[in-house]
N, C-alpha and C. Protein backbone atom coordinates (compact mmCIF):
# COMPACT_ATOMS: atom_id res chain seq x y z
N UNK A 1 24.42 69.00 74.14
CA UNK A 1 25.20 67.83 74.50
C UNK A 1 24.29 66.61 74.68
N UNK A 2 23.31 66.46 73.85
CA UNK A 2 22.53 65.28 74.08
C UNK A 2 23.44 64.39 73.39
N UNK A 3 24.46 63.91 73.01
CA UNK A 3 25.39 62.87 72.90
C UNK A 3 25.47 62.16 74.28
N UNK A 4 26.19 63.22 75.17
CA UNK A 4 26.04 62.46 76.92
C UNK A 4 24.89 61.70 77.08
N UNK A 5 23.90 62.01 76.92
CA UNK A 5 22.84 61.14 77.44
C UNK A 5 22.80 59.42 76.87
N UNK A 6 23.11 59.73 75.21
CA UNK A 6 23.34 57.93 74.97
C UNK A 6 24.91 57.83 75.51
N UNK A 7 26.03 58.57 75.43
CA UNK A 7 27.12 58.02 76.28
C UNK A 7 27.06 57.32 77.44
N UNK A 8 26.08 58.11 77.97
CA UNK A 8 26.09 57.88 79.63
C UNK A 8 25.36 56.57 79.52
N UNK A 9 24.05 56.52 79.15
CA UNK A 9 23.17 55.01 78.96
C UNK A 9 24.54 53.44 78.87
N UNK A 10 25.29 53.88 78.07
CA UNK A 10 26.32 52.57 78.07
C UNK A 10 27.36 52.37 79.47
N UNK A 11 27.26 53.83 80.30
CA UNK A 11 28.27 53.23 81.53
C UNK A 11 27.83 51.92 82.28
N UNK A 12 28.56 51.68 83.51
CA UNK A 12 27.77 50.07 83.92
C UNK A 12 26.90 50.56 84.62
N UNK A 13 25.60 49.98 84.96
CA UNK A 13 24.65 50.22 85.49
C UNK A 13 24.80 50.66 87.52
N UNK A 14 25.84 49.92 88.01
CA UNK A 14 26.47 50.75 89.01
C UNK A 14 26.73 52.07 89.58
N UNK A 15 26.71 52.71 88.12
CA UNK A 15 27.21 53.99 88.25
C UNK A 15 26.34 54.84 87.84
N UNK A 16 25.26 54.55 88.09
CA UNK A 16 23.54 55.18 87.70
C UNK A 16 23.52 56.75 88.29
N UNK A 17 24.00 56.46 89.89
CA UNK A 17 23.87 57.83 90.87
C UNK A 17 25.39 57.88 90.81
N UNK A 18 26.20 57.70 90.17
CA UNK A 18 27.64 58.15 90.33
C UNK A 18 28.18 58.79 88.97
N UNK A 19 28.58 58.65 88.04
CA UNK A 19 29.17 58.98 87.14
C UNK A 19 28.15 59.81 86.15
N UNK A 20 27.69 58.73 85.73
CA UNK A 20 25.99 59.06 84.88
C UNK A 20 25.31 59.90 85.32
N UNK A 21 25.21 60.00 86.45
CA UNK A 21 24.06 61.09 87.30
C UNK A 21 24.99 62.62 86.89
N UNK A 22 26.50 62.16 87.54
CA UNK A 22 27.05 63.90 87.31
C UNK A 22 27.33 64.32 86.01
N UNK A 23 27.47 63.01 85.28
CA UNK A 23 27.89 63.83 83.74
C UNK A 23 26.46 64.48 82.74
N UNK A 24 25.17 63.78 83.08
CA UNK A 24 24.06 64.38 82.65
C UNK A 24 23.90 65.26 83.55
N UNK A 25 23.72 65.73 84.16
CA UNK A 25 23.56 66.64 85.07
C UNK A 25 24.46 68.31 85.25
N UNK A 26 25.74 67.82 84.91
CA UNK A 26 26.66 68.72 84.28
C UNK A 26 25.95 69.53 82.72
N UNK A 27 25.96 68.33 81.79
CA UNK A 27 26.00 68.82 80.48
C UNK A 27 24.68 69.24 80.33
N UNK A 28 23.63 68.89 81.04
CA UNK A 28 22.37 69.98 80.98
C UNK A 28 22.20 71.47 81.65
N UNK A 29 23.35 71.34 82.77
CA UNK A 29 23.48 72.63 83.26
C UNK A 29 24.19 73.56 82.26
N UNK A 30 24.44 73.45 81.22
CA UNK A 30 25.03 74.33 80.27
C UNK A 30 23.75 74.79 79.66
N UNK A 31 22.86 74.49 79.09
CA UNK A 31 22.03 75.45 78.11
C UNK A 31 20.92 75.72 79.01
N UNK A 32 20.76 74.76 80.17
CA UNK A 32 19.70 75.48 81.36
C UNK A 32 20.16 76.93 81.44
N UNK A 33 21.83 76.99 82.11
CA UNK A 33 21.97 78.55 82.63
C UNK A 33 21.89 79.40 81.67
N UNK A 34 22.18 79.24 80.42
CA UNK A 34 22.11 80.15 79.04
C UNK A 34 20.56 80.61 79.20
N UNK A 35 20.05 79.86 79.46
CA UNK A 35 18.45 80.00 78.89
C UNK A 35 18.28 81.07 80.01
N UNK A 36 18.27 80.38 81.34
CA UNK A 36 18.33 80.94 82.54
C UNK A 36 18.64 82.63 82.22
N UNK A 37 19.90 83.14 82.05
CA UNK A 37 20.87 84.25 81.89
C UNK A 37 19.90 85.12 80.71
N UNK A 38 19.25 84.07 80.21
CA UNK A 38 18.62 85.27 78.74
C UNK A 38 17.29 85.70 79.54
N UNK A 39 17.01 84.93 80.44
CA UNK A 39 15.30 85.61 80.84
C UNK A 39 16.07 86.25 81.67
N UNK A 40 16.80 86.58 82.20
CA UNK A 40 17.68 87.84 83.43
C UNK A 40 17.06 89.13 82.73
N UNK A 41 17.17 90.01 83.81
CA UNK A 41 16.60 91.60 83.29
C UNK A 41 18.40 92.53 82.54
N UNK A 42 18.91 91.96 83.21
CA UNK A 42 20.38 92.55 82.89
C UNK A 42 21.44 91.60 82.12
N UNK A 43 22.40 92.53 81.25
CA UNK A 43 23.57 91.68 81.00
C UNK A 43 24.56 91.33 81.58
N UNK A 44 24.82 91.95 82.92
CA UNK A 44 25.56 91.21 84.27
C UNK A 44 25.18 90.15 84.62
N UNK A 45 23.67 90.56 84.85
CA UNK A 45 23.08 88.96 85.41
C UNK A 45 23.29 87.58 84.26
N UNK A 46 23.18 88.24 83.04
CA UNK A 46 23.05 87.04 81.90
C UNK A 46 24.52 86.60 82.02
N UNK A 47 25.61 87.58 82.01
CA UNK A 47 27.14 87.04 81.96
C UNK A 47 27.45 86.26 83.46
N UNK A 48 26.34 86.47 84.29
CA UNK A 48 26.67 85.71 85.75
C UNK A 48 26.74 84.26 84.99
N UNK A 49 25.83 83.96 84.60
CA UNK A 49 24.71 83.15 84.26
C UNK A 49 25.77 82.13 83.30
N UNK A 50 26.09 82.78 81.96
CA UNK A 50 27.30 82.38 80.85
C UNK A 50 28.53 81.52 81.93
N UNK A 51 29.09 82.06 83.00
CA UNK A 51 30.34 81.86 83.81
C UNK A 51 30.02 80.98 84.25
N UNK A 52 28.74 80.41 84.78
CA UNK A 52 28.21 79.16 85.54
C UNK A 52 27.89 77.62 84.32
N UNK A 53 27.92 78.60 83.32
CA UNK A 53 27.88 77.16 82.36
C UNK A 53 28.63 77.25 81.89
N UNK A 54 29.75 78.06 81.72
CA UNK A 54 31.35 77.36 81.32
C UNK A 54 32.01 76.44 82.35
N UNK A 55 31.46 76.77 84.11
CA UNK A 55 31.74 76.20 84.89
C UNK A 55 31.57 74.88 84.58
N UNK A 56 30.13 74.66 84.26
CA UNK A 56 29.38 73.37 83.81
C UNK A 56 30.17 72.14 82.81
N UNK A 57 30.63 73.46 81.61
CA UNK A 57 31.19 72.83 80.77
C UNK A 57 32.59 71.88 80.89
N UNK A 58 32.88 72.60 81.91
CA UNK A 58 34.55 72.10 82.51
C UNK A 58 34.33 70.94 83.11
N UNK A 59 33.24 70.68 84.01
CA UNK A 59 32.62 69.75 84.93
C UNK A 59 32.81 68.60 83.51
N UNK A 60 31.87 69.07 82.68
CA UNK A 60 31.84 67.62 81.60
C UNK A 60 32.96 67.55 81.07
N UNK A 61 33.82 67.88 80.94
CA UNK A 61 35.09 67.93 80.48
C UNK A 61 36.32 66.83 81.23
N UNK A 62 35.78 67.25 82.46
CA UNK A 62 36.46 66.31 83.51
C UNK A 62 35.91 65.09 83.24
N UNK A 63 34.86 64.95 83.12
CA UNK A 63 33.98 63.51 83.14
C UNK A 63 34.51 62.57 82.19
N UNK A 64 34.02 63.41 81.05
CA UNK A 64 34.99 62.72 79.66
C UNK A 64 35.86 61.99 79.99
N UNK A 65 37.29 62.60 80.31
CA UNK A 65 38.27 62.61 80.74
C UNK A 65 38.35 61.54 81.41
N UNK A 66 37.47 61.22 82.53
CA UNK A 66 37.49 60.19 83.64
C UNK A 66 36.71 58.96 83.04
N UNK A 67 35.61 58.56 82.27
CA UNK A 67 35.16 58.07 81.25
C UNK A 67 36.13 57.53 79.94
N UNK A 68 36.71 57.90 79.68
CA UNK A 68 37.94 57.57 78.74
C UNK A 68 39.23 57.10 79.67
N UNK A 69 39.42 57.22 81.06
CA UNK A 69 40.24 56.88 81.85
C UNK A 69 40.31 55.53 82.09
N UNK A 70 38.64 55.46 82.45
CA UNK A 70 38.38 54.02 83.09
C UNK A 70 37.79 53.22 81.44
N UNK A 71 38.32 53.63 80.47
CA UNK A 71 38.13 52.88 79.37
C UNK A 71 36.48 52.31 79.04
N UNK A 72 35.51 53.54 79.14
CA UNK A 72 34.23 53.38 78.98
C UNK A 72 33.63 54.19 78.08
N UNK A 73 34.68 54.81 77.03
CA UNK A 73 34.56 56.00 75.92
C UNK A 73 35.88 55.62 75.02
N UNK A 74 35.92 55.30 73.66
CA UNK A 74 37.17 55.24 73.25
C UNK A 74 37.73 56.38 72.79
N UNK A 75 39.16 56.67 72.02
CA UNK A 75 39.38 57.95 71.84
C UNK A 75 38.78 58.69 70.94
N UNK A 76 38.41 57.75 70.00
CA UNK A 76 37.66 58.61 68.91
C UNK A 76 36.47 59.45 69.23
N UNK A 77 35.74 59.07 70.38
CA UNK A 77 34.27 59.33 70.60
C UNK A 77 34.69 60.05 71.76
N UNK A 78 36.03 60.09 72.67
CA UNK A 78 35.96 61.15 73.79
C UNK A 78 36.67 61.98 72.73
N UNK A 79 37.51 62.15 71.41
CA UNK A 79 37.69 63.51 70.75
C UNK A 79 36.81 64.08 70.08
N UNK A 80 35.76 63.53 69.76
CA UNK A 80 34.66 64.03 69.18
C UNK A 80 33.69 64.76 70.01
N UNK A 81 33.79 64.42 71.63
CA UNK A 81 32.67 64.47 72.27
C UNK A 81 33.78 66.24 72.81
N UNK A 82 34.76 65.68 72.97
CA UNK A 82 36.00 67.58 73.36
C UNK A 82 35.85 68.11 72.08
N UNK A 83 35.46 67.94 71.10
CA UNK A 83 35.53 68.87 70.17
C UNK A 83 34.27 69.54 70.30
N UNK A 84 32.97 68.85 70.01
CA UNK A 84 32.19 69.39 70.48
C UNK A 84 31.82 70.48 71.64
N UNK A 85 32.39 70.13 72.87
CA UNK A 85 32.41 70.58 73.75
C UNK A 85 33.45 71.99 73.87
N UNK A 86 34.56 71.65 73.45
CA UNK A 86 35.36 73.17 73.22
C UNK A 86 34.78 74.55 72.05
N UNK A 87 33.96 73.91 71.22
CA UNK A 87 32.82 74.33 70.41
C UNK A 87 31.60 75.47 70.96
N UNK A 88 31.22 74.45 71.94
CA UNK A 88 30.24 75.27 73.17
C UNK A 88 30.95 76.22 73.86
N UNK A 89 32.03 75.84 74.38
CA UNK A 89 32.96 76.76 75.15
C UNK A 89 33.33 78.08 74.75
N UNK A 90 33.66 77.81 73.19
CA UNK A 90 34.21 79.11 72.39
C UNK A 90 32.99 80.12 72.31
N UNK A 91 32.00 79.20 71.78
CA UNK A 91 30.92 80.26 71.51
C UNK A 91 30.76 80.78 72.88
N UNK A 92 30.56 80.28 73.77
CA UNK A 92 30.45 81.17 75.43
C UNK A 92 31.34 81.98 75.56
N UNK A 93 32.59 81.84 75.29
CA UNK A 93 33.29 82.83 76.00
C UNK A 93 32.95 84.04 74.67
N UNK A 94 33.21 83.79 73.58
CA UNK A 94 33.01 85.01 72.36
C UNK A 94 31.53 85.63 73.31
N UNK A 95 30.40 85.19 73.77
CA UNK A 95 29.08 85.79 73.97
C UNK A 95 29.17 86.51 75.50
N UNK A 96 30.17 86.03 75.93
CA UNK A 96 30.74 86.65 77.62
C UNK A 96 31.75 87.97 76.95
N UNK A 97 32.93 87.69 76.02
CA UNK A 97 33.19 88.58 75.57
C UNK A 97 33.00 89.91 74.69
N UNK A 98 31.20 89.70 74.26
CA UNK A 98 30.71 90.75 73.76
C UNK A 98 30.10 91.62 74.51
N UNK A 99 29.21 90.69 76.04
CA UNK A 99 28.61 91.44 76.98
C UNK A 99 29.30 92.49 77.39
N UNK A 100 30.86 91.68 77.40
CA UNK A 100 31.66 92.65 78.48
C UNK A 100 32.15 94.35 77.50
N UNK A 101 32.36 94.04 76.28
CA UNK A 101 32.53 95.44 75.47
C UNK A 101 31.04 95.77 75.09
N UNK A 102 30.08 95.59 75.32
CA UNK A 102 28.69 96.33 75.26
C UNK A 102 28.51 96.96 76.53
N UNK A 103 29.45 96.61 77.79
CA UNK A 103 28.67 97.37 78.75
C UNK A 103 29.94 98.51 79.20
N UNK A 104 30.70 98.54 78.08
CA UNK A 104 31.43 99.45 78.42
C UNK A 104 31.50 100.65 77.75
């Protein structure tokens, strides 16, 4: 999701520790915990791990959302930025849903 990062650069500068702060901060917590979950010794721990960055993902999802609310994303670029993002999502849950029939 390095898109967020130049998204975020255009909010108003006001919103440095407010908006900007949580929406980068969100969308890096997605491939941190992946990464995170793969150095785990277990695939419980790694699917802990997967659940916390779908969490993540939802977080930016909202943001979007609130970013396109207050008319600081237009639609084209907040559907591009959910497509992307439901993209990430799918592949997580398909990689949560393989853990879970491998450990059975």
């Amino acid at each position: 999701m390095l898109a967020i990062y130049a998204l975020s650069a255009r909010f108003p500068s006001d919103e440095r520790y407010g908006l900007t702060s949580q929406i980068r901060r969100a969308a890096v917590s997605i491939p941190a915990n992946i990464a995170e979950g793969c150095g785990r010794e277990t695939s419980a721990e790694l699917k802990r791990f997967l659940y916390i960055a779908m969490g993540s993902g939802s977080e930016v999802d909202y943001y979007l959302l609130l970013a396109h609310d207050l008319k600081w994303i237009d639609a084209l670029e907040y559907q591009n930025l959910r497509k992307e993002l439901d993209t990430i999502q799918r592949m997580l849950n398909a990689f949560i849903q393989k853990l879970k029939t491998n450990n059975k």
